[in-house]
PDB file of N, CA and C in Angstrom:
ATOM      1  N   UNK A   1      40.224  20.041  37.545  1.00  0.00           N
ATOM      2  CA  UNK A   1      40.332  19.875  38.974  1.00  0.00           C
ATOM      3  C   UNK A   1      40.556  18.391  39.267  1.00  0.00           C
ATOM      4  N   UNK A   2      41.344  17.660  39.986  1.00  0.00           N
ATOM      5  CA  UNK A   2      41.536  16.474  40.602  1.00  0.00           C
ATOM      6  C   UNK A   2      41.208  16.189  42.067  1.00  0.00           C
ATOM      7  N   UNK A   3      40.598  15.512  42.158  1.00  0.00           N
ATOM      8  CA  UNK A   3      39.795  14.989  43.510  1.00  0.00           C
ATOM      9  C   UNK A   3      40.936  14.041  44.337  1.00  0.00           C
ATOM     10  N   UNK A   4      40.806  14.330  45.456  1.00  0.00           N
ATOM     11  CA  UNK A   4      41.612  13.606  46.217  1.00  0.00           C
ATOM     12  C   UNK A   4      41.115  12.440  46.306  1.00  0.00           C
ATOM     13  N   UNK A   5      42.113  11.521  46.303  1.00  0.00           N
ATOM     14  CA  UNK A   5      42.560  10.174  46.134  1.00  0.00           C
ATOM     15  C   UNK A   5      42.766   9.943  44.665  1.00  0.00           C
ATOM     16  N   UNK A   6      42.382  10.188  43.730  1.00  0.00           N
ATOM     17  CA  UNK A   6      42.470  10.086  42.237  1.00  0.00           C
ATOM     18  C   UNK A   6      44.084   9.715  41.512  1.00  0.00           C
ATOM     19  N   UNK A   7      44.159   8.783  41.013  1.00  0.00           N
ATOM     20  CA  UNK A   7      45.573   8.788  40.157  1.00  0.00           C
ATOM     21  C   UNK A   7      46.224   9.971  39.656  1.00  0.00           C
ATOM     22  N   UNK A   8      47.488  10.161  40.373  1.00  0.00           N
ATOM     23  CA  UNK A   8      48.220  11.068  39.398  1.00  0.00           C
ATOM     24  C   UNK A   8      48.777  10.381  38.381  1.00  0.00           C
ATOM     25  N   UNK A   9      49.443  11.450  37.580  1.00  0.00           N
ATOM     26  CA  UNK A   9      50.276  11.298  36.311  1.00  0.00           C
ATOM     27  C   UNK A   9      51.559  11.666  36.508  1.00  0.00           C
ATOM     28  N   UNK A  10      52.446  10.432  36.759  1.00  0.00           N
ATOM     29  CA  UNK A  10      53.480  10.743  36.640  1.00  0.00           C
ATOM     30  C   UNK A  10      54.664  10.671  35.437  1.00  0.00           C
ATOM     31  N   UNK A  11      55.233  11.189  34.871  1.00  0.00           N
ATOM     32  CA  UNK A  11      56.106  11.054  33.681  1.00  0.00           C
ATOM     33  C   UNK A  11      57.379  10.925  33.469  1.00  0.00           C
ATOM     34  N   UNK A  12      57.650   9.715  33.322  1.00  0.00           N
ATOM     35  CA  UNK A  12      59.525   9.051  33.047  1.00  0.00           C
ATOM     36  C   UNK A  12      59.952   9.067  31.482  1.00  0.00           C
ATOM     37  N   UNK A  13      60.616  10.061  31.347  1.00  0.00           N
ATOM     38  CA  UNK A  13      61.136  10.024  29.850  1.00  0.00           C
ATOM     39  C   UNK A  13      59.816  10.410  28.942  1.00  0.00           C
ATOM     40  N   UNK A  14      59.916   9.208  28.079  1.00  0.00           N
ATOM     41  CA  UNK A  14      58.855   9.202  26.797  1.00  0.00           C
ATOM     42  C   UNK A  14      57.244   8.503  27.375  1.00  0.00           C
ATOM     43  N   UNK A  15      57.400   7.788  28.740  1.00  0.00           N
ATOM     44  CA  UNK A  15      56.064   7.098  29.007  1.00  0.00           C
ATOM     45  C   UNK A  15      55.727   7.627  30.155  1.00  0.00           C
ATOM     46  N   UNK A  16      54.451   7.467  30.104  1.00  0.00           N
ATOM     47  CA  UNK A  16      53.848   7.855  31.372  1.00  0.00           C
ATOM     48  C   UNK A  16      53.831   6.686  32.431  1.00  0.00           C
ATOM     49  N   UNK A  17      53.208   6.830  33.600  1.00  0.00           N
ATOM     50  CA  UNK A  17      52.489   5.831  34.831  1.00  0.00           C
ATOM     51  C   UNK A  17      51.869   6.349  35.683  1.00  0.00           C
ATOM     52  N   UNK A  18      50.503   6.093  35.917  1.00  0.00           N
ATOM     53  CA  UNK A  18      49.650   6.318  37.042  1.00  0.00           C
ATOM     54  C   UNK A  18      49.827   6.084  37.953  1.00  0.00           C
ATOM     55  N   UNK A  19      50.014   6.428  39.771  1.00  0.00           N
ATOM     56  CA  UNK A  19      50.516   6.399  40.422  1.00  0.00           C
ATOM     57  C   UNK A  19      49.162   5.959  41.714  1.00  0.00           C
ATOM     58  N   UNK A  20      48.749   5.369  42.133  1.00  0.00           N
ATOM     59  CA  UNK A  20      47.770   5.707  42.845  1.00  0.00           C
ATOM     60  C   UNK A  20      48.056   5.416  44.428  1.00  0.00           C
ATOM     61  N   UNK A  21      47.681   6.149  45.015  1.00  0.00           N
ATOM     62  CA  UNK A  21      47.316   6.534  46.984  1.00  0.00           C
ATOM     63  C   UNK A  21      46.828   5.250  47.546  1.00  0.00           C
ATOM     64  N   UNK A  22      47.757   4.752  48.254  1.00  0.00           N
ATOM     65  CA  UNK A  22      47.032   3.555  49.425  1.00  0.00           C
ATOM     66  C   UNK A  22      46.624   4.352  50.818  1.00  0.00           C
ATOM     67  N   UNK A  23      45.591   3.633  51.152  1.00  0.00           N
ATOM     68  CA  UNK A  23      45.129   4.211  52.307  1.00  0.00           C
ATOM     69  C   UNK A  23      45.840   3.242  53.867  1.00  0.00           C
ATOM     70  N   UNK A  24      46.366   3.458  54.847  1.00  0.00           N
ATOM     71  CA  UNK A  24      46.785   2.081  55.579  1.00  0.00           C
ATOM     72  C   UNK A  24      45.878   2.154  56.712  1.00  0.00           C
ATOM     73  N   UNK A  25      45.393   1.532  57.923  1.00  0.00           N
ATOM     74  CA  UNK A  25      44.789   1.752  58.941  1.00  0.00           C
ATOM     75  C   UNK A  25      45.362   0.784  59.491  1.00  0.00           C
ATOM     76  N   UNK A  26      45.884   1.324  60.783  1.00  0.00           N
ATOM     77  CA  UNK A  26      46.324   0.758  61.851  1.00  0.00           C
ATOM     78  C   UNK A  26      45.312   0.603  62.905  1.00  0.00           C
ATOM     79  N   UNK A  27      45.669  -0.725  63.373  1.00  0.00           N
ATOM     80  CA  UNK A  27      44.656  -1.069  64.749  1.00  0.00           C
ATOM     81  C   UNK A  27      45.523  -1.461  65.623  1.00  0.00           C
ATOM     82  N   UNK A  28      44.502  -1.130  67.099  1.00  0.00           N
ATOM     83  CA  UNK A  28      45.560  -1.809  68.319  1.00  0.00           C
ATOM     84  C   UNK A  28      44.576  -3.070  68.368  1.00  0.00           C
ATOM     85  N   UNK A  29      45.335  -4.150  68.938  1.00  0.00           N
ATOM     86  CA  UNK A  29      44.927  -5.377  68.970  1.00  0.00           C
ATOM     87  C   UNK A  29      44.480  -5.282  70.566  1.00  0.00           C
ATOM     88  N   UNK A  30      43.147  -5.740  70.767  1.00  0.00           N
ATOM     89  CA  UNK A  30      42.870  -6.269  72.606  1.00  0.00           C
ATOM     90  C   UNK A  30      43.429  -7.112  73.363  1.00  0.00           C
ATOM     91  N   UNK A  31      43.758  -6.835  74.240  1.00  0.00           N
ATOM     92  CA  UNK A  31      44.559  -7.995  75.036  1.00  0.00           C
ATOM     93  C   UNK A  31      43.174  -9.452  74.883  1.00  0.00           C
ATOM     94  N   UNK A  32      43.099 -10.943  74.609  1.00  0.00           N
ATOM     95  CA  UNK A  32      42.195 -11.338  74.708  1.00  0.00           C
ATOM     96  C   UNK A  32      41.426 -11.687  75.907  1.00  0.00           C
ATOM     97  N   UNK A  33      40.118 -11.951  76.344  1.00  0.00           N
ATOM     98  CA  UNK A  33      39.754 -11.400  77.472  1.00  0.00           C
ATOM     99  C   UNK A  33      39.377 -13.024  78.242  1.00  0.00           C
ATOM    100  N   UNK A  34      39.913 -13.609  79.128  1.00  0.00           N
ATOM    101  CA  UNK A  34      39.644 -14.879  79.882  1.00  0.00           C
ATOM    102  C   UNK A  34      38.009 -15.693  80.652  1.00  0.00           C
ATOM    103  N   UNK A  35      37.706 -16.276  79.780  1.00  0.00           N
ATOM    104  CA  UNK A  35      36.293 -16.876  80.576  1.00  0.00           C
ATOM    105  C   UNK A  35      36.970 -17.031  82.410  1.00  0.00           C
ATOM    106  N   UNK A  36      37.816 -17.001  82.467  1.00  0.00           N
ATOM    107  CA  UNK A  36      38.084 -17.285  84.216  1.00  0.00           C
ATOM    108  C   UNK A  36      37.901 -17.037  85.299  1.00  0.00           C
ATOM    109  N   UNK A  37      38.062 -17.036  86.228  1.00  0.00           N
ATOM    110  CA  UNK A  37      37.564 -16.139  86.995  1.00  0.00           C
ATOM    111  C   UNK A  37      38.573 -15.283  87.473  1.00  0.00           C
ATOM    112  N   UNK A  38      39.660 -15.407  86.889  1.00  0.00           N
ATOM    113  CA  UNK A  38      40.719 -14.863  87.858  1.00  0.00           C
ATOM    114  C   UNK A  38      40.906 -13.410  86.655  1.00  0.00           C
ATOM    115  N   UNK A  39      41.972 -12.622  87.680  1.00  0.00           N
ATOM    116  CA  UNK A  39      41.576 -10.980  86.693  1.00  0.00           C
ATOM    117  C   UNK A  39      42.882 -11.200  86.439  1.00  0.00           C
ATOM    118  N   UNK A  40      43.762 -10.334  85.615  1.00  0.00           N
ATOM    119  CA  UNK A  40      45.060 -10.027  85.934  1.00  0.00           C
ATOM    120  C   UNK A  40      45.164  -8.365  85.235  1.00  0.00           C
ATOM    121  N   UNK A  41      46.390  -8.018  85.995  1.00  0.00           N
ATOM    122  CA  UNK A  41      46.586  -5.816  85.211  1.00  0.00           C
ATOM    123  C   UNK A  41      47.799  -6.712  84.658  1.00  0.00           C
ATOM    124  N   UNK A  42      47.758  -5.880  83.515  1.00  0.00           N
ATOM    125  CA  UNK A  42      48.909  -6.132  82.601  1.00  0.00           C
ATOM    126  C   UNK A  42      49.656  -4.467  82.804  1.00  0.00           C
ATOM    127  N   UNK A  43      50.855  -4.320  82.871  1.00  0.00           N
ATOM    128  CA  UNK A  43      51.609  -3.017  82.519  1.00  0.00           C
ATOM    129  C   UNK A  43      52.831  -2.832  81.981  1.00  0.00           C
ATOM    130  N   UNK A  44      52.975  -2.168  80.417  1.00  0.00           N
ATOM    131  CA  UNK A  44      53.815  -2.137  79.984  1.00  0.00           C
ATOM    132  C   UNK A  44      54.717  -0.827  80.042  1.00  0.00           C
ATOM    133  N   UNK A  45      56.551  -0.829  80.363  1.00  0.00           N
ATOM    134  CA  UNK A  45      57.015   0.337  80.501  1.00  0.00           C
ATOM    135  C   UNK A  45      57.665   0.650  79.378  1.00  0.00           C
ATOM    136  N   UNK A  46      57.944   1.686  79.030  1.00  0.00           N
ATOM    137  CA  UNK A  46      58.988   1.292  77.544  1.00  0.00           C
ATOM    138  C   UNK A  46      60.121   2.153  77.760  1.00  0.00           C
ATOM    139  N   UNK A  47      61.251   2.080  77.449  1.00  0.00           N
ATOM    140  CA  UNK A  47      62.397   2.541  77.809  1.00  0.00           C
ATOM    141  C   UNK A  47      63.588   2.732  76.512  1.00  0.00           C
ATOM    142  N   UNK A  48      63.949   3.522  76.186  1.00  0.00           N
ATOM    143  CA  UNK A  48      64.729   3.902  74.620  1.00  0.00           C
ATOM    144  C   UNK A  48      66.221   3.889  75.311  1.00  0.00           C
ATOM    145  N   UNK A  49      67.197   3.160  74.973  1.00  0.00           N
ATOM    146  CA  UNK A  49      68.846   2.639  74.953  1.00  0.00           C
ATOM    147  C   UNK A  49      69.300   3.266  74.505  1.00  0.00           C
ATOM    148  N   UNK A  50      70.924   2.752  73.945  1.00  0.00           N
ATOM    149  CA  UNK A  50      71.414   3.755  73.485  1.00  0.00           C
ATOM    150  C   UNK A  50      71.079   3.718  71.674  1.00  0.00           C
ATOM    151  N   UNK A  51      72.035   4.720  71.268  1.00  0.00           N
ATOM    152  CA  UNK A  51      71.649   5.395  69.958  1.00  0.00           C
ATOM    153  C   UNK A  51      72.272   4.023  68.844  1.00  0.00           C
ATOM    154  N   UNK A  52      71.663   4.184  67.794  1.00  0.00           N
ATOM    155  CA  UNK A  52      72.271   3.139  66.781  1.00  0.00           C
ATOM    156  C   UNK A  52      72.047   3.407  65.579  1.00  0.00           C
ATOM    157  N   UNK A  53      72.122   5.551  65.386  1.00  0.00           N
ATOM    158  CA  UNK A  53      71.975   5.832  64.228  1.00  0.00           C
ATOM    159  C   UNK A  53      73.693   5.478  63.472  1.00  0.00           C
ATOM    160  N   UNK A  54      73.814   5.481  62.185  1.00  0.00           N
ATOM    161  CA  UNK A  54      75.260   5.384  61.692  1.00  0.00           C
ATOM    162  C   UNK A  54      75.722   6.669  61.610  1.00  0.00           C
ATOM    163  N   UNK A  55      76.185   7.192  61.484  1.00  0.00           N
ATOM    164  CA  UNK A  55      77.039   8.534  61.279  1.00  0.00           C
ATOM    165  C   UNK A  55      77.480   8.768  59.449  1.00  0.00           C
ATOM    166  N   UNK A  56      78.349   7.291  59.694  1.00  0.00           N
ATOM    167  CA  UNK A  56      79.185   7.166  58.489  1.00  0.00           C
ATOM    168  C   UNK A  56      78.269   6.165  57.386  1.00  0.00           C
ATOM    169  N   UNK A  57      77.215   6.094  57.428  1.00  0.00           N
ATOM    170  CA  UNK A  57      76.371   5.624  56.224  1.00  0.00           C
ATOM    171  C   UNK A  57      76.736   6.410  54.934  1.00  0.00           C
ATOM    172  N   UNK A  58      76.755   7.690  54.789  1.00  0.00           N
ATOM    173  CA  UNK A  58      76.857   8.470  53.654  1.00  0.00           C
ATOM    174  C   UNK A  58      78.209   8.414  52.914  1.00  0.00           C
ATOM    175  N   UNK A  59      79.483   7.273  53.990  1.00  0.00           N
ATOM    176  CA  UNK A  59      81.081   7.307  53.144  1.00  0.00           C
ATOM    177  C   UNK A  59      80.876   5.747  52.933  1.00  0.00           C
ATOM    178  N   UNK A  60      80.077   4.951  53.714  1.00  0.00           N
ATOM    179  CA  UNK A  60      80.213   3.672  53.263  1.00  0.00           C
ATOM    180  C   UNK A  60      80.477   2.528  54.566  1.00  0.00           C
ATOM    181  N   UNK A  61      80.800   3.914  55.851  1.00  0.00           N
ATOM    182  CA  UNK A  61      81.215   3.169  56.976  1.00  0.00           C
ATOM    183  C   UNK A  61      80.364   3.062  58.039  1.00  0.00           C
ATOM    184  N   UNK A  62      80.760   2.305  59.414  1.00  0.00           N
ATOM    185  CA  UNK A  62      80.415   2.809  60.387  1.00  0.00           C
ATOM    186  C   UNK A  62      80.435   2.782  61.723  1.00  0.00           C
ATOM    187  N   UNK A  63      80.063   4.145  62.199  1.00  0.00           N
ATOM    188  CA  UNK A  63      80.177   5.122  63.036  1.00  0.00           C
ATOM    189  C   UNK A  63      79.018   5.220  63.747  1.00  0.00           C
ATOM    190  N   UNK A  64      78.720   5.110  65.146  1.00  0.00           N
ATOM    191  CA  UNK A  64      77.674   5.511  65.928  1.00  0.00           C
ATOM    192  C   UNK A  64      78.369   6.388  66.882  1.00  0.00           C
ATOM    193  N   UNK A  65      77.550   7.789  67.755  1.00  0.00           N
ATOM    194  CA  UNK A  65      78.170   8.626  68.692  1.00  0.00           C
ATOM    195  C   UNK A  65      78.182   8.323  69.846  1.00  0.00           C
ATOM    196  N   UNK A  66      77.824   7.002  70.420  1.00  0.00           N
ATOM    197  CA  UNK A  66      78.591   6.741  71.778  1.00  0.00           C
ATOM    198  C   UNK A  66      77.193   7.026  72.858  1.00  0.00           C
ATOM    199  N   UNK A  67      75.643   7.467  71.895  1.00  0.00           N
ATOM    200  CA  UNK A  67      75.086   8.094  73.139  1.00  0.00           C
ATOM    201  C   UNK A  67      74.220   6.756  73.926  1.00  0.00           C
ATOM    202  N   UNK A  68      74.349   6.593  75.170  1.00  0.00           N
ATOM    203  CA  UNK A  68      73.547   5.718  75.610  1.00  0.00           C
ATOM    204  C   UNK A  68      72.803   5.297  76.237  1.00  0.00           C
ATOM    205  N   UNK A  69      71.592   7.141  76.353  1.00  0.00           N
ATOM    206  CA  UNK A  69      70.468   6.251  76.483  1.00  0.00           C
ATOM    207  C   UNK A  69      69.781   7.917  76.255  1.00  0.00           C
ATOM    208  N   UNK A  70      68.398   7.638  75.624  1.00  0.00           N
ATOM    209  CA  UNK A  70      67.586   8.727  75.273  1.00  0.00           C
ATOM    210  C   UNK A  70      67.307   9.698  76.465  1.00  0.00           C
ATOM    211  N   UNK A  71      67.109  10.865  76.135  1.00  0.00           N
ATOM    212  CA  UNK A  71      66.808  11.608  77.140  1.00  0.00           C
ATOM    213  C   UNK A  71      66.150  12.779  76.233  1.00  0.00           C
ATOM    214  N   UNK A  72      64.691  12.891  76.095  1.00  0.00           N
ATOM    215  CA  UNK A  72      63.935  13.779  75.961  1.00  0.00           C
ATOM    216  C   UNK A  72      64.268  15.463  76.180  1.00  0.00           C
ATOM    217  N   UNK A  73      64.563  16.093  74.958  1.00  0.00           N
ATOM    218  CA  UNK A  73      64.939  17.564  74.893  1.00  0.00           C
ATOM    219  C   UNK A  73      63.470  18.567  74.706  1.00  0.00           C
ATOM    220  N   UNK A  74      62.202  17.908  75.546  1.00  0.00           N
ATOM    221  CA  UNK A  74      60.959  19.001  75.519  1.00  0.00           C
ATOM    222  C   UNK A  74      60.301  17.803  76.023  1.00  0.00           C
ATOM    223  N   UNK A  75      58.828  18.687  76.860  1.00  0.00           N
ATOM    224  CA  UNK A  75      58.268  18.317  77.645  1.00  0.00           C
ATOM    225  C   UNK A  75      57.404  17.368  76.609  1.00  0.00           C
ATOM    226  N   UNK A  76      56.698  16.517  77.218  1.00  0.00           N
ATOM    227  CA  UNK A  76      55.794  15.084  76.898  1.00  0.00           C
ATOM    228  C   UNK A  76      54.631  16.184  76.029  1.00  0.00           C
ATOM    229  N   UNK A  77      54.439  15.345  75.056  1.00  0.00           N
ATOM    230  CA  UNK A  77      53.296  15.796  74.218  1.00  0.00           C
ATOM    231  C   UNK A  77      53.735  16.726  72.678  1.00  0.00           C
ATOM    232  N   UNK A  78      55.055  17.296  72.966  1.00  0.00           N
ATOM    233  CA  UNK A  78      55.324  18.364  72.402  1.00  0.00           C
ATOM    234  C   UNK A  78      56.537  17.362  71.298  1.00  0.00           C
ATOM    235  N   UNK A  79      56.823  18.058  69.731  1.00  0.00           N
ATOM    236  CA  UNK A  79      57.763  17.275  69.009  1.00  0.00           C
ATOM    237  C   UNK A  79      59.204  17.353  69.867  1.00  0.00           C
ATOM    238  N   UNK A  80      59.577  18.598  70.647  1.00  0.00           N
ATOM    239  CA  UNK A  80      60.804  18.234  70.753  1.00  0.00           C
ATOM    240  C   UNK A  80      60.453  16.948  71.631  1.00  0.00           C
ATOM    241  N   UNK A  81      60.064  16.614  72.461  1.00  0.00           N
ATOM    242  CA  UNK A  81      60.046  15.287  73.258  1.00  0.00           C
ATOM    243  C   UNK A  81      60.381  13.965  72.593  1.00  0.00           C
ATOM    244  N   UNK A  82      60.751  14.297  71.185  1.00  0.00           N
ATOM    245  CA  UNK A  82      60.801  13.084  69.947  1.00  0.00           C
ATOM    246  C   UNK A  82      62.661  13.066  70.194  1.00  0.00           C
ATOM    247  N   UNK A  83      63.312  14.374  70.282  1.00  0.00           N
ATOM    248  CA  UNK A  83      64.781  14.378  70.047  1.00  0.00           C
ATOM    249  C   UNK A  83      65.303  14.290  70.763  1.00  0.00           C
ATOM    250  N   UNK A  84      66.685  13.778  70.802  1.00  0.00           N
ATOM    251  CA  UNK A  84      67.315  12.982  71.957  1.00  0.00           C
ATOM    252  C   UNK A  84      67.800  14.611  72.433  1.00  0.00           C
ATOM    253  N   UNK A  85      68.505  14.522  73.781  1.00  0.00           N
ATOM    254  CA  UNK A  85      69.266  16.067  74.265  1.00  0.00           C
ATOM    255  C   UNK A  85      70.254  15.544  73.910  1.00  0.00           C
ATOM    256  N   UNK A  86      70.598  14.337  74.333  1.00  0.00           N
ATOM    257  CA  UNK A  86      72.326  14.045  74.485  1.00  0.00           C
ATOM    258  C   UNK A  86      73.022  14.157  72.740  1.00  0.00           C
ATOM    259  N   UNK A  87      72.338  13.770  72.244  1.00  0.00           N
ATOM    260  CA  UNK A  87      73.001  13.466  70.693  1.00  0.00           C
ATOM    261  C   UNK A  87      72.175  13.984  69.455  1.00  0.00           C
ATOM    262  N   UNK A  88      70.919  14.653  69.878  1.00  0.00           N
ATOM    263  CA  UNK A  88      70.384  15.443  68.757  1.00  0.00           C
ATOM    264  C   UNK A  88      69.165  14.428  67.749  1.00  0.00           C
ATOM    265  N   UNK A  89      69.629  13.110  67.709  1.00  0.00           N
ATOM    266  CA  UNK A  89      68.823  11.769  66.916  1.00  0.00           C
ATOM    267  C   UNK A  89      67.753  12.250  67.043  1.00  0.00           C
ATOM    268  N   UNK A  90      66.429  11.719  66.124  1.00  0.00           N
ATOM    269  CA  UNK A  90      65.472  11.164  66.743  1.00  0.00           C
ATOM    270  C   UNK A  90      65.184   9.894  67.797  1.00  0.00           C
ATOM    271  N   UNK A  91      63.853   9.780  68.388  1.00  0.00           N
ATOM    272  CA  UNK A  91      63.926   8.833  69.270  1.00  0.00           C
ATOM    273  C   UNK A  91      63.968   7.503  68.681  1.00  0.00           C
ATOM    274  N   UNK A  92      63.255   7.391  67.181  1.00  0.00           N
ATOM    275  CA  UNK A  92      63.557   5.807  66.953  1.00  0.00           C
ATOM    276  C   UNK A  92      64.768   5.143  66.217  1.00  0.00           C
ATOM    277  N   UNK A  93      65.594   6.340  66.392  1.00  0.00           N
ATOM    278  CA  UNK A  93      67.159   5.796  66.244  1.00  0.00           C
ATOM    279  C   UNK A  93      67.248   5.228  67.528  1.00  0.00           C
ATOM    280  N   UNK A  94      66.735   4.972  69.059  1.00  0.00           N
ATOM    281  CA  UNK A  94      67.585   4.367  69.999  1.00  0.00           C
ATOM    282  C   UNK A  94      66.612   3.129  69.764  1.00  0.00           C
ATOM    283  N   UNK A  95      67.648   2.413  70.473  1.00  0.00           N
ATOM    284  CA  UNK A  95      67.038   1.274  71.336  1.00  0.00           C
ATOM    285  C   UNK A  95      65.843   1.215  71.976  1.00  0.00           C
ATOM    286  N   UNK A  96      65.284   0.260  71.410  1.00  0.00           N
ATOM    287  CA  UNK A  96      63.540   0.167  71.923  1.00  0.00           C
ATOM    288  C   UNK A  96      63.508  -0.933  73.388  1.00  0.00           C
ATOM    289  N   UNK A  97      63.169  -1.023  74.575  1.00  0.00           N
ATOM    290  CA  UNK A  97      62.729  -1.944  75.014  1.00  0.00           C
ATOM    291  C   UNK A  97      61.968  -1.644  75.750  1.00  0.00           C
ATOM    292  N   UNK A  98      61.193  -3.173  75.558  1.00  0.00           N
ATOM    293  CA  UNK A  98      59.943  -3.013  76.586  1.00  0.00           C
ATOM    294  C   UNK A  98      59.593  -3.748  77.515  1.00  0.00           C
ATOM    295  N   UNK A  99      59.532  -3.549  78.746  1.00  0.00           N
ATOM    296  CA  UNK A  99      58.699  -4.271  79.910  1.00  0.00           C
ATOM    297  C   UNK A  99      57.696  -4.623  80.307  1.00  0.00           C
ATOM    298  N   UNK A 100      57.524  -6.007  80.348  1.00  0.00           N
ATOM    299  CA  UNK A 100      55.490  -6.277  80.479  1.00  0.00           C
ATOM    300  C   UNK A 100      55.833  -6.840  82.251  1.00  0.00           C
ATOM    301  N   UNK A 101      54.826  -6.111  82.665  1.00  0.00           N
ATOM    302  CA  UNK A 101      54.891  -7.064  84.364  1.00  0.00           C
ATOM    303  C   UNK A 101      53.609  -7.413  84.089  1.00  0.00           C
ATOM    304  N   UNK A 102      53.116  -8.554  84.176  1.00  0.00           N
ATOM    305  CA  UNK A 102      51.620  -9.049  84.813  1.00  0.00           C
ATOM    306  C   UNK A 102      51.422  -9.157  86.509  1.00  0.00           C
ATOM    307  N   UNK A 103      50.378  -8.770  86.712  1.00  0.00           N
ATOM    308  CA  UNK A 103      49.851  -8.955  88.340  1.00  0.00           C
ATOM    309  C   UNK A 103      48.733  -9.745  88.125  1.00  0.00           C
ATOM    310  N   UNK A 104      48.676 -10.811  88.933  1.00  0.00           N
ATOM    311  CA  UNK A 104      47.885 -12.024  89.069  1.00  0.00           C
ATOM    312  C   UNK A 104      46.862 -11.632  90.120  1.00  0.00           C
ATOM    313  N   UNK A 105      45.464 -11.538  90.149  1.00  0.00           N
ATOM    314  CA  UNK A 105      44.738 -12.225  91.224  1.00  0.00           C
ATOM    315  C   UNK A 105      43.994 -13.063  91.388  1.00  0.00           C
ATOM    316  N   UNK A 106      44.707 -14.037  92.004  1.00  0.00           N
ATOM    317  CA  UNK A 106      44.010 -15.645  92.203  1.00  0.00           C
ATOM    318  C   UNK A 106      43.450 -15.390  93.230  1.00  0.00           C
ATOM    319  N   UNK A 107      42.122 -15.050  93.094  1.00  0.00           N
ATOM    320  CA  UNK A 107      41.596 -15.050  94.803  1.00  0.00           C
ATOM    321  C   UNK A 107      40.730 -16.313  94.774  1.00  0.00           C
ATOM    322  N   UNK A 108      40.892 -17.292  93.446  1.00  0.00           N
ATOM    323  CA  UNK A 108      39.935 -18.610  93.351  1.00  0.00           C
ATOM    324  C   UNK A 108      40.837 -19.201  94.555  1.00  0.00           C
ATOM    325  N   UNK A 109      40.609 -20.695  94.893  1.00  0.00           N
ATOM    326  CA  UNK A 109      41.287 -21.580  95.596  1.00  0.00           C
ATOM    327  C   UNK A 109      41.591 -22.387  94.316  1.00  0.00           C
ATOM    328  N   UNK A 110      42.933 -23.320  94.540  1.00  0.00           N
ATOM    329  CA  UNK A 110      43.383 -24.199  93.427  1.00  0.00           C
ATOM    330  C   UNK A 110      42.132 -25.198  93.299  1.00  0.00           C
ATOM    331  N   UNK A 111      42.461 -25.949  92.482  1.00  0.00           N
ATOM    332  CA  UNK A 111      41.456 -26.987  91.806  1.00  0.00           C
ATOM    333  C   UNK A 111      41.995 -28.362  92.488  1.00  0.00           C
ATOM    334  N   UNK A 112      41.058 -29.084  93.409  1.00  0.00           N
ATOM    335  CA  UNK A 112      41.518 -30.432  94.203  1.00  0.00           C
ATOM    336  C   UNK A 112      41.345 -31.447  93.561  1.00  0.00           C
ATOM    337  N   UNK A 113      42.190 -32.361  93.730  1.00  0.00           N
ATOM    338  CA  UNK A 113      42.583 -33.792  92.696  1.00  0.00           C
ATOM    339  C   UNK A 113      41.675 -34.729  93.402  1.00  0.00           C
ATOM    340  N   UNK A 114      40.278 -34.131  94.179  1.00  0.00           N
ATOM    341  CA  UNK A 114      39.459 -34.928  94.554  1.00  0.00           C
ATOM    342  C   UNK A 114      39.877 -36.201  95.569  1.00  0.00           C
ATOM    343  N   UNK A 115      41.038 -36.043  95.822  1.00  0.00           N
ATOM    344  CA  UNK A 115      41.571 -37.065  96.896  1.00  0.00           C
ATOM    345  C   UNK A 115      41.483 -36.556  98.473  1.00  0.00           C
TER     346      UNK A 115
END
């Protein structure tokens, strides 16, 4: 019996090699948080462009289908929501961009040059 995570055995020709499982963990990073007094909302939108899979990778060339801009073929939550309608791709064949707006509230008064 072999226990998960354990080295497999893998075999090339006449030699063997042990193969072993990395584990990865991803973190989200905190926005860092201001001794100030002032607050601000951060909001990011994200928006997928057009397509920039190749077509013609497999002859040597290339070819993209012209689509330009993602449009979700199933409702939010669900995998189809991953595939484009217009061109069939997945979504991280398009164009990624993203929008940060910050909203400021300074409800301090500025800081006086004492004059």
């Amino acid at each position: 019996m072999r226990l998960k995570g354990s080295p497999s055995l893998i075999r090339f020709g006449n030699r063997s090699t042990k193969m072993r499982k990395r584990q990865v963990v991803l973190r989200r990073e905190e926005p860092p948080r201001s001794s100030s007094t002032n607050s601000s909302l951060t909001s990011r939108s994200v928006r997928y462009a057009e397509c920039q899979k190749n077509h013609a990778a497999g002859v040597g060339g290339y070819a993209v289908d012209g689509c330009r801009e993602f449009m979700a073929s199933g409702e939010e939550g669900t995998t189809a929501a991953l595939t484009c309608a217009a061109c069939g791709c997945h979504r991280n064949f398009h164009r990624r961009e993203v929008e940060t707006e910050v909203a400021c509230d300074c409800s301090s008064p500025p800081p006086s040059n004492g004059a």
